[in-house]
N, C-alpha and C. Protein backbone atom coordinates (compact mmCIF):
# COMPACT_ATOMS: atom_id res chain seq x y z
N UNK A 1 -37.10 55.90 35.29
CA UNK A 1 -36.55 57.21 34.98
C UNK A 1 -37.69 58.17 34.63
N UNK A 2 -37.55 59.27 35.31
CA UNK A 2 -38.50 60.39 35.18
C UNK A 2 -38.42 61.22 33.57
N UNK A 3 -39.42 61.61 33.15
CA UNK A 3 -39.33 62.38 32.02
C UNK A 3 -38.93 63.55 32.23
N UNK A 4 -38.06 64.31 30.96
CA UNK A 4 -37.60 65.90 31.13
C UNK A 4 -38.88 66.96 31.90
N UNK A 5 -40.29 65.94 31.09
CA UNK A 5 -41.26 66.94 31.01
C UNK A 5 -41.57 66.84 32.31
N UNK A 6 -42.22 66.01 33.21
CA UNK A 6 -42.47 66.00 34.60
C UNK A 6 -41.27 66.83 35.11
N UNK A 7 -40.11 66.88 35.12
CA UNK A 7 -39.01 67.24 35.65
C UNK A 7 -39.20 68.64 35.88
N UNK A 8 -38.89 69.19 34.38
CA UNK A 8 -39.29 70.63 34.39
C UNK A 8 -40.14 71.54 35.00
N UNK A 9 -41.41 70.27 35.24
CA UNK A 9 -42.74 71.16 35.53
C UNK A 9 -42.86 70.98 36.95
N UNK A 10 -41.87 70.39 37.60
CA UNK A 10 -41.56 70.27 39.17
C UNK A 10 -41.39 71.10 38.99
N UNK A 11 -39.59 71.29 38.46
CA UNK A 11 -38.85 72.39 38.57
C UNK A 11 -39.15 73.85 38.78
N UNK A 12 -40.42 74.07 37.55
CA UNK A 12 -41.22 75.41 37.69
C UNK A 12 -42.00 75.48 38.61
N UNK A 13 -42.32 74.55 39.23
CA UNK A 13 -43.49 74.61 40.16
C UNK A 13 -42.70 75.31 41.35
N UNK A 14 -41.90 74.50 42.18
CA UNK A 14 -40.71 74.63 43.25
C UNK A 14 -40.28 76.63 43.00
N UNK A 15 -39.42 76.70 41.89
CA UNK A 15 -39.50 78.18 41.20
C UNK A 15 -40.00 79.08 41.91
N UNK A 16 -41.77 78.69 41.37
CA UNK A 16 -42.71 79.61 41.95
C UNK A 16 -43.19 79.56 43.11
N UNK A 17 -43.26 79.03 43.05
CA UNK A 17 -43.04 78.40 45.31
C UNK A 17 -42.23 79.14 46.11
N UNK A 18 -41.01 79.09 45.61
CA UNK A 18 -40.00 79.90 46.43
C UNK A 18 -40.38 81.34 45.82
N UNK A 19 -40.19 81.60 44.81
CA UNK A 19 -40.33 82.98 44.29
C UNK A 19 -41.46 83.49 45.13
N UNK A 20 -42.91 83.08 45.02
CA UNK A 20 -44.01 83.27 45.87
C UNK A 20 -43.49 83.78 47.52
N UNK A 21 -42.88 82.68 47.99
CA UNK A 21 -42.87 83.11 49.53
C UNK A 21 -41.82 84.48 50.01
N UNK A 22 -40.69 84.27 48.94
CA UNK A 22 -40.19 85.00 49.15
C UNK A 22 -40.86 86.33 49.00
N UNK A 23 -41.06 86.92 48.07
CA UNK A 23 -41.63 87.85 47.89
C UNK A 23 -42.86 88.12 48.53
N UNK A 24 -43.72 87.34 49.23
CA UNK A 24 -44.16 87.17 50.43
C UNK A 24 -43.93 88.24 51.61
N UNK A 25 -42.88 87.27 51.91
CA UNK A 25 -41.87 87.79 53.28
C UNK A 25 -41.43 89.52 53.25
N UNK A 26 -41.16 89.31 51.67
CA UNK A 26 -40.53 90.68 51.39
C UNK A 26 -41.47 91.86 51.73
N UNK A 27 -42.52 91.84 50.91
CA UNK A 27 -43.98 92.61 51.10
C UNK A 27 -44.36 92.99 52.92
N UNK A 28 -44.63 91.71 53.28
CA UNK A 28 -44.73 91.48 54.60
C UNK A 28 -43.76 92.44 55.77
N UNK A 29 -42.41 92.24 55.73
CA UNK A 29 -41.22 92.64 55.73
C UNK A 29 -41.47 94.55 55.80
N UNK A 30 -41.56 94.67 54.40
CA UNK A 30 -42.20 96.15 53.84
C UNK A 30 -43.05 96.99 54.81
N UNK A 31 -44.22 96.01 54.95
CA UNK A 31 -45.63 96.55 55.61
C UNK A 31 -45.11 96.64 57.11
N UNK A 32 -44.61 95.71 57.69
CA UNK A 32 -44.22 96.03 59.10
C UNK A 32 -43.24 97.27 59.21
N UNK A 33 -42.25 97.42 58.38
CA UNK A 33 -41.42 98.64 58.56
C UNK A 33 -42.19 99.90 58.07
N UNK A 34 -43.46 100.22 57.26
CA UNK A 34 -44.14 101.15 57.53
C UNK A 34 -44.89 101.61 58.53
N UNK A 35 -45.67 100.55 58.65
CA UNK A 35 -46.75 100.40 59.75
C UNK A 35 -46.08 100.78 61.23
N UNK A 36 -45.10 99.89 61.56
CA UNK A 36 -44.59 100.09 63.15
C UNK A 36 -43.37 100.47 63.47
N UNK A 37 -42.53 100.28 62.12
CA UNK A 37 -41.24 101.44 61.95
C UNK A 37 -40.50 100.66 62.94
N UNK A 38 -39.19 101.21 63.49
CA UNK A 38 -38.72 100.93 64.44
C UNK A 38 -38.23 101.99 65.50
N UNK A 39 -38.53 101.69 66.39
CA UNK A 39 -38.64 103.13 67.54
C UNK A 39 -36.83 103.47 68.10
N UNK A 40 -37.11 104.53 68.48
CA UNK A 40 -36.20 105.16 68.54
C UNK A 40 -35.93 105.23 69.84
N UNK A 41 -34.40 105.02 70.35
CA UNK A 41 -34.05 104.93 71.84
C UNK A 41 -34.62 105.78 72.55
N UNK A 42 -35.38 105.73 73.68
CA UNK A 42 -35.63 107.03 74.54
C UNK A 42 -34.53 107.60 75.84
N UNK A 43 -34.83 108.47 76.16
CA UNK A 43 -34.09 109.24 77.10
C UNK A 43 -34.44 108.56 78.20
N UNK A 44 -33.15 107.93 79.15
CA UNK A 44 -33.78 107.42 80.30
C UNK A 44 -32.87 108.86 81.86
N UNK A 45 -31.96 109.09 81.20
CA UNK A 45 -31.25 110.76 81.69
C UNK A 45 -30.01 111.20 81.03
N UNK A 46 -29.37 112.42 80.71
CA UNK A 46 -28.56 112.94 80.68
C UNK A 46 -27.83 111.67 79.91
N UNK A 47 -27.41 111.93 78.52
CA UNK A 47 -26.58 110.40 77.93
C UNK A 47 -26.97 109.64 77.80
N UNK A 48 -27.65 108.76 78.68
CA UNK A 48 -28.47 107.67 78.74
C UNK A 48 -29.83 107.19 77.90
N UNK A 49 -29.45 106.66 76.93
CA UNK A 49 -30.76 105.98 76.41
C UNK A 49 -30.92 104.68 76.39
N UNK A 50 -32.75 104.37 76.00
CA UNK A 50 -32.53 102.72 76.08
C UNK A 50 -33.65 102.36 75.24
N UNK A 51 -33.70 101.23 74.66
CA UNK A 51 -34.71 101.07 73.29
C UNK A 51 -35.91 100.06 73.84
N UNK A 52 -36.49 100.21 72.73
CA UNK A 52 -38.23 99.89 73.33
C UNK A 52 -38.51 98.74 72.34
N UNK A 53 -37.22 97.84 71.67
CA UNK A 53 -37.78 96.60 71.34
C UNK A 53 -37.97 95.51 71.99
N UNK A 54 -38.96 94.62 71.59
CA UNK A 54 -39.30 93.32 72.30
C UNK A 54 -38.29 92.48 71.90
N UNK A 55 -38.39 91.61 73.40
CA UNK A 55 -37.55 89.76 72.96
C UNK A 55 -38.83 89.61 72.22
N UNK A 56 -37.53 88.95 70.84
CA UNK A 56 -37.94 87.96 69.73
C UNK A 56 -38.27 86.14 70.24
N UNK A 57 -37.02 86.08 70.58
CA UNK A 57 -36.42 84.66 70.15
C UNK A 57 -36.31 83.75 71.18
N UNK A 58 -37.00 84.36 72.24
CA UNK A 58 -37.19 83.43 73.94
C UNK A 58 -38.17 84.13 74.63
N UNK A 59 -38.36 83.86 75.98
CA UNK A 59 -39.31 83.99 76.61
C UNK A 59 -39.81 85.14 76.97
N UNK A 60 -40.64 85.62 77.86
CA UNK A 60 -40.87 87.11 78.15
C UNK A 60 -39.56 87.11 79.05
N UNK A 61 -39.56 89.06 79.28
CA UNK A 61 -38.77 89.34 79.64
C UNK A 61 -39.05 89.18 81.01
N UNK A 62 -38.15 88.44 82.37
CA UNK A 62 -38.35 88.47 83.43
C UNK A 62 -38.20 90.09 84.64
N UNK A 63 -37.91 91.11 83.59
CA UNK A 63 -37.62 92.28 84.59
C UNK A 63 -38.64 93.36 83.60
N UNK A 64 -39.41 94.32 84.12
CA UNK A 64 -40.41 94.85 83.37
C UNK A 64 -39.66 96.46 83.43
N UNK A 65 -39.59 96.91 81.92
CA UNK A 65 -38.88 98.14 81.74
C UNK A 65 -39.76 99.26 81.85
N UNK A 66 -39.57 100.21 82.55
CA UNK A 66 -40.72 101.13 82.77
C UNK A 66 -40.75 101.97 81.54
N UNK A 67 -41.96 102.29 81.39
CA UNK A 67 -41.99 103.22 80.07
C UNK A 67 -41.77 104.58 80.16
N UNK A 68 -41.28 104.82 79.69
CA UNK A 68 -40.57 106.59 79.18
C UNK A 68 -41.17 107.21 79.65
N UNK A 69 -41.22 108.16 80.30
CA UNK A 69 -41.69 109.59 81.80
C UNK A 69 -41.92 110.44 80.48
N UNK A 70 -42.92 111.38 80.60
CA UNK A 70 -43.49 112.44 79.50
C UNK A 70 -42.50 113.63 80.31
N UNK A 71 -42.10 114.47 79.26
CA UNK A 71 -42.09 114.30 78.10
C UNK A 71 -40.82 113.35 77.76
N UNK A 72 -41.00 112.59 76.32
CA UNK A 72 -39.84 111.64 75.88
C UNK A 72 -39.58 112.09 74.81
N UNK A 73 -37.76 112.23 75.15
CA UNK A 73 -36.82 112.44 74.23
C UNK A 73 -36.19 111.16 73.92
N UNK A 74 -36.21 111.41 72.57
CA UNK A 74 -35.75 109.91 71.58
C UNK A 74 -33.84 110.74 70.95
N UNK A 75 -33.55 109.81 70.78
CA UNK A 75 -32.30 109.79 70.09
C UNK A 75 -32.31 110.05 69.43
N UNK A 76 -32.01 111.10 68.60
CA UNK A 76 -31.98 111.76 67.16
C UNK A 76 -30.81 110.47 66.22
N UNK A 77 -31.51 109.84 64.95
CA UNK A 77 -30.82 109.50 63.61
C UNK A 77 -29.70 110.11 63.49
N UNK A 78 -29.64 111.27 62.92
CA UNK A 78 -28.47 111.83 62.77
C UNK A 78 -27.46 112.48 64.25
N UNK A 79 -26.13 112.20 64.07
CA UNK A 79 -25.06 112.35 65.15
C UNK A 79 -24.59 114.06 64.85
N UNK A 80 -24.48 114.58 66.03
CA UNK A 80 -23.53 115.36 65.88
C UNK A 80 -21.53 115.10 65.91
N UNK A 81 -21.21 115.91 64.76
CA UNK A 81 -19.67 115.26 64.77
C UNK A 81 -18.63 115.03 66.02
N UNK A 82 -19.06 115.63 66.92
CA UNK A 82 -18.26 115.58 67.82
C UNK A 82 -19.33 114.66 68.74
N UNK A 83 -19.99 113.89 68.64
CA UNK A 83 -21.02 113.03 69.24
C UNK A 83 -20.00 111.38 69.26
N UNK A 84 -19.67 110.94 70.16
CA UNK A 84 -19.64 109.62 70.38
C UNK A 84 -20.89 109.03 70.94
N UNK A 85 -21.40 108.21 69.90
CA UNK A 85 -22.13 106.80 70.56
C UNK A 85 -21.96 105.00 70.82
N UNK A 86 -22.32 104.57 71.52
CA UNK A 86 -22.32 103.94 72.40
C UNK A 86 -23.32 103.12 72.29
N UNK A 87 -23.15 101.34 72.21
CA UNK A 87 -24.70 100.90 72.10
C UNK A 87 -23.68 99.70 72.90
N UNK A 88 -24.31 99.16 74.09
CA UNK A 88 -24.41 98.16 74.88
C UNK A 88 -24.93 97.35 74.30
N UNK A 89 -24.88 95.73 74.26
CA UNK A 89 -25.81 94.58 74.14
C UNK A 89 -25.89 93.44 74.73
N UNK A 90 -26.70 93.05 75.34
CA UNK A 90 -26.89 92.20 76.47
C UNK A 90 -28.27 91.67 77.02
N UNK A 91 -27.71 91.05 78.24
CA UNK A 91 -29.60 90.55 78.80
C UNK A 91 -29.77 91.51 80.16
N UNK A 92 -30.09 90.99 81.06
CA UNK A 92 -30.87 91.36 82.38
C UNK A 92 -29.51 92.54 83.19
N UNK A 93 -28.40 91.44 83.14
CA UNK A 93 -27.39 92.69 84.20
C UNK A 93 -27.03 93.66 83.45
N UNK A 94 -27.14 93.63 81.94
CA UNK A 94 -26.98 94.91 81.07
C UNK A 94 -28.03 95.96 81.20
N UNK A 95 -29.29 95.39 81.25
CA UNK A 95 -30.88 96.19 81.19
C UNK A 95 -30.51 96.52 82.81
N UNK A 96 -30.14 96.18 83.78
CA UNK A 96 -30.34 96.74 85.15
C UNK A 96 -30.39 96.42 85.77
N UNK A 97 -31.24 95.14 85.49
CA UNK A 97 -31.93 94.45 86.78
C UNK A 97 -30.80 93.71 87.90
N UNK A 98 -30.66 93.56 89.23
CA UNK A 98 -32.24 93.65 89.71
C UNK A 98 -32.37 95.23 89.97
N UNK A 99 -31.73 96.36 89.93
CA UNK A 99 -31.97 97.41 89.91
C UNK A 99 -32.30 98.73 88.94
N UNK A 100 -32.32 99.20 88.41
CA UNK A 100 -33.04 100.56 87.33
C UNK A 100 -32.34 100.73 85.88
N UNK A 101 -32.86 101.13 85.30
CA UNK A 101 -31.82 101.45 83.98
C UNK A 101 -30.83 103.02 84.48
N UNK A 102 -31.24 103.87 84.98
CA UNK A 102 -30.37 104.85 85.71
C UNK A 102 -29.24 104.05 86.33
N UNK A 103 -29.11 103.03 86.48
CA UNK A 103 -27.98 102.99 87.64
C UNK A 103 -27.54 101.38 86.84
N UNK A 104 -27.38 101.41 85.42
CA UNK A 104 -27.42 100.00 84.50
C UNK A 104 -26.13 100.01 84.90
N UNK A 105 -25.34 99.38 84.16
CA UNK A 105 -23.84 99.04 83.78
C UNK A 105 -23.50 99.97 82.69
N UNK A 106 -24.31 100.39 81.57
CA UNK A 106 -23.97 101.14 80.46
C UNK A 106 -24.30 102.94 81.05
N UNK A 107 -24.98 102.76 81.77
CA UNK A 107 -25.23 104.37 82.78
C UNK A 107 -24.08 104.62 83.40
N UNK A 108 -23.31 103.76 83.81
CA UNK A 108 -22.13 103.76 84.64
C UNK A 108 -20.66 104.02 83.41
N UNK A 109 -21.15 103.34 82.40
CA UNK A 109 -20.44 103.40 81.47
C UNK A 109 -20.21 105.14 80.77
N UNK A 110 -21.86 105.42 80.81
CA UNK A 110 -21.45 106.77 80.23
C UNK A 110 -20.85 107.78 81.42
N UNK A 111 -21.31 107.59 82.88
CA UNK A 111 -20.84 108.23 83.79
C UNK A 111 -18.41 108.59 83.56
N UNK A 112 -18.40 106.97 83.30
CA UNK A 112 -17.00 107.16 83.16
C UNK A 112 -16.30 108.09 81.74
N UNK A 113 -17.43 107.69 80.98
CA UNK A 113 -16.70 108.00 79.55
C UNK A 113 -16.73 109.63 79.34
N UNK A 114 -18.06 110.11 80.00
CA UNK A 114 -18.12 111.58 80.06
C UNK A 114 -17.43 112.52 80.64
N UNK A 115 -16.78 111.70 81.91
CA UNK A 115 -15.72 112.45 82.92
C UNK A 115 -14.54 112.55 81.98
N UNK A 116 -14.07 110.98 80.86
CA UNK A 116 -12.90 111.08 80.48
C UNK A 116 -12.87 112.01 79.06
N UNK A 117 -13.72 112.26 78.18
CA UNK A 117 -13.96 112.66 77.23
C UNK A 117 -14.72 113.67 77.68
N UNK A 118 -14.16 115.44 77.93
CA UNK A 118 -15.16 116.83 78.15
C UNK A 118 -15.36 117.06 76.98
N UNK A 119 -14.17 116.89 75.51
CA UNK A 119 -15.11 117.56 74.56
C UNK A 119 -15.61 116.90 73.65
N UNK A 120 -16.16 115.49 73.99
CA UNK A 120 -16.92 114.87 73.09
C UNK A 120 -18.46 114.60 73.78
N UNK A 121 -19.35 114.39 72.85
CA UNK A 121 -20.58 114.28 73.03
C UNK A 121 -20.97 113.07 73.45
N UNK A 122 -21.16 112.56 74.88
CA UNK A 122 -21.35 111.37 74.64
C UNK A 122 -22.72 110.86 75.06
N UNK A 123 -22.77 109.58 73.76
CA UNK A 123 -24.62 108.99 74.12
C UNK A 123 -24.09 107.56 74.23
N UNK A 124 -24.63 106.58 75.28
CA UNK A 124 -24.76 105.47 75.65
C UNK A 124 -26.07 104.88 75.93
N UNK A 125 -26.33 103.82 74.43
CA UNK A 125 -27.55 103.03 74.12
C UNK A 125 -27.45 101.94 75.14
N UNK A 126 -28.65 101.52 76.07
CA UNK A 126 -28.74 100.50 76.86
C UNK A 126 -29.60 99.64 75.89
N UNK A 127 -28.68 98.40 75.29
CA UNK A 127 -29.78 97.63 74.00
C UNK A 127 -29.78 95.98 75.06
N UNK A 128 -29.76 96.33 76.64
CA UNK A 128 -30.06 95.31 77.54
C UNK A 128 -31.09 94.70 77.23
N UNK A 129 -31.92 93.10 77.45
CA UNK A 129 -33.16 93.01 78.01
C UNK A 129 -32.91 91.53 78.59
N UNK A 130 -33.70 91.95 79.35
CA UNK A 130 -33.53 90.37 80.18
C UNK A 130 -34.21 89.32 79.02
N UNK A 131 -33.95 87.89 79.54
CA UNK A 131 -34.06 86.78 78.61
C UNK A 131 -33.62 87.34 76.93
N UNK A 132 -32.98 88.14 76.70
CA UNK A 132 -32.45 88.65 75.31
C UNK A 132 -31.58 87.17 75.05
N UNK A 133 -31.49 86.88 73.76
CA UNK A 133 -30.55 86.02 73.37
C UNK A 133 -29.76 86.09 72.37
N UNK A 134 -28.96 85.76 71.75
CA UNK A 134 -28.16 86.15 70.36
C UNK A 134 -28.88 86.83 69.84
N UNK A 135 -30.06 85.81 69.19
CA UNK A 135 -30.58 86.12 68.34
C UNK A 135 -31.66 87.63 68.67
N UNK A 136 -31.93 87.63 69.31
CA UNK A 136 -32.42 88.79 69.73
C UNK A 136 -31.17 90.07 69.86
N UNK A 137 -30.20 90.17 69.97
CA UNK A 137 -29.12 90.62 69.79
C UNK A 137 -28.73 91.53 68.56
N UNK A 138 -29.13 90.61 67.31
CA UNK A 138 -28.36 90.47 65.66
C UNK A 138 -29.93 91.13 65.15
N UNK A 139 -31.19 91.47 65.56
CA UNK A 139 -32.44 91.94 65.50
C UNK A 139 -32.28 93.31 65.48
N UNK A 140 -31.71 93.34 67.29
CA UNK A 140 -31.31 94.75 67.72
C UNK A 140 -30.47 95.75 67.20
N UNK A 141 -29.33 95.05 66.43
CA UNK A 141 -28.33 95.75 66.09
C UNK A 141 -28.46 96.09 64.52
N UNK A 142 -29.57 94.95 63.79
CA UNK A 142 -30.31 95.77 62.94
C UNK A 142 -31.10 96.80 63.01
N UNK A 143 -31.63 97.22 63.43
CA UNK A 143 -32.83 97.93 64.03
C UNK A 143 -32.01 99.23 64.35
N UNK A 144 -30.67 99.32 65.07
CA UNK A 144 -30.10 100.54 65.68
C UNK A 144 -29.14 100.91 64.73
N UNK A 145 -28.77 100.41 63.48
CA UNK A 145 -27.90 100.41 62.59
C UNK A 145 -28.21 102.11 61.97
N UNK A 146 -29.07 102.27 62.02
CA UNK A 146 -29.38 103.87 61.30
C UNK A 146 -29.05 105.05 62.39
N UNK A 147 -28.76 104.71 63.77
CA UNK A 147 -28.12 105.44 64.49
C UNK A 147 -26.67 105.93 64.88
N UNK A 148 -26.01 104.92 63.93
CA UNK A 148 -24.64 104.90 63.33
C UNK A 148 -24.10 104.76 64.73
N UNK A 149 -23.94 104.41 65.25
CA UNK A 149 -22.99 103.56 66.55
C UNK A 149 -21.32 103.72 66.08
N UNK A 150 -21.18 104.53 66.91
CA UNK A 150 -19.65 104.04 67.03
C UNK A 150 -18.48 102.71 67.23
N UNK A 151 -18.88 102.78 68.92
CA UNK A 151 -18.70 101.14 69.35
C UNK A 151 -19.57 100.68 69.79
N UNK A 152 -19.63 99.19 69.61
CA UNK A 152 -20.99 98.48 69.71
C UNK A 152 -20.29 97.52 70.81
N UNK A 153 -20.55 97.20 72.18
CA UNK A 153 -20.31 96.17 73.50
C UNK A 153 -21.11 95.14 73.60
């Protein structure tokens, strides 16, 4: 049988161990959301935006997203009230491939929703990427959470 005293002084040890990493992570955590922030959907046309995070949680992406045409318009944080948005989530046939983000499934999406809705504002997030996986998914939808999404697909 172990003594209280060894016991305890695990106990505190373990404590600070976890306390340590955590707060770690946290700091860590901190510094990346200053440093590299999280970017903001760009304009791919008219309604259409699409975001510039990386797969996490699997392989590279097998379809290469072209980068934003100058000048780039980002998605404004704040909505206008009569603004519906729109955030897609998915892998490769969501992102486009094998053909463009202009001509995605969620481009098509805003094409319909804009004909049916004249007096609402509508923005449709393409949060596609090929090899995307759940978990890359539950990343994304953190990350776009400050853009206040209406419905999320």
């Amino acid at each position: 049988m172990k003594s209280p005293v060894i016991r305890k002084s695990s106990t505190r040890k373990l404590l600070l161990l976890t306390g340590s990493l955590i707060t770690s992570a946290l700091v860590l955590e901190g510094l990346a959301r200053v440093i590299a922030g999280s970017p903001a959907p760009w304009r791919v046309r008219e309604g259409v935006y699409h975001h510039s995070l990386p797969v996490l949680f699997s392989g590279p992406s097998p379809v290469e997203i072209p980068s934003p045409q100058e000048p780039v318009s980002f998605l404004p944080e704040k909505k206008k009230p009569e603004e519906l948005r729109v955030m897609v989530f998915g892998e490769s046939s969501v992102q486009g491939a094998p053909w463009d983000l202009d001509v995605s499934a969620p481009a098509m999406l805003y094409d319909l929703l804009a004909e049916r809705l004249p007096a609402r504002t509508v923005k449709v997030v393409n949060m596609g990427r090929g090899a995307a996986m759940t978990l890359d998914s539950f990343y994304y939808l953190l990350a776009m959470r400050r853009f206040s999404p209406d419905i999320i697909a």
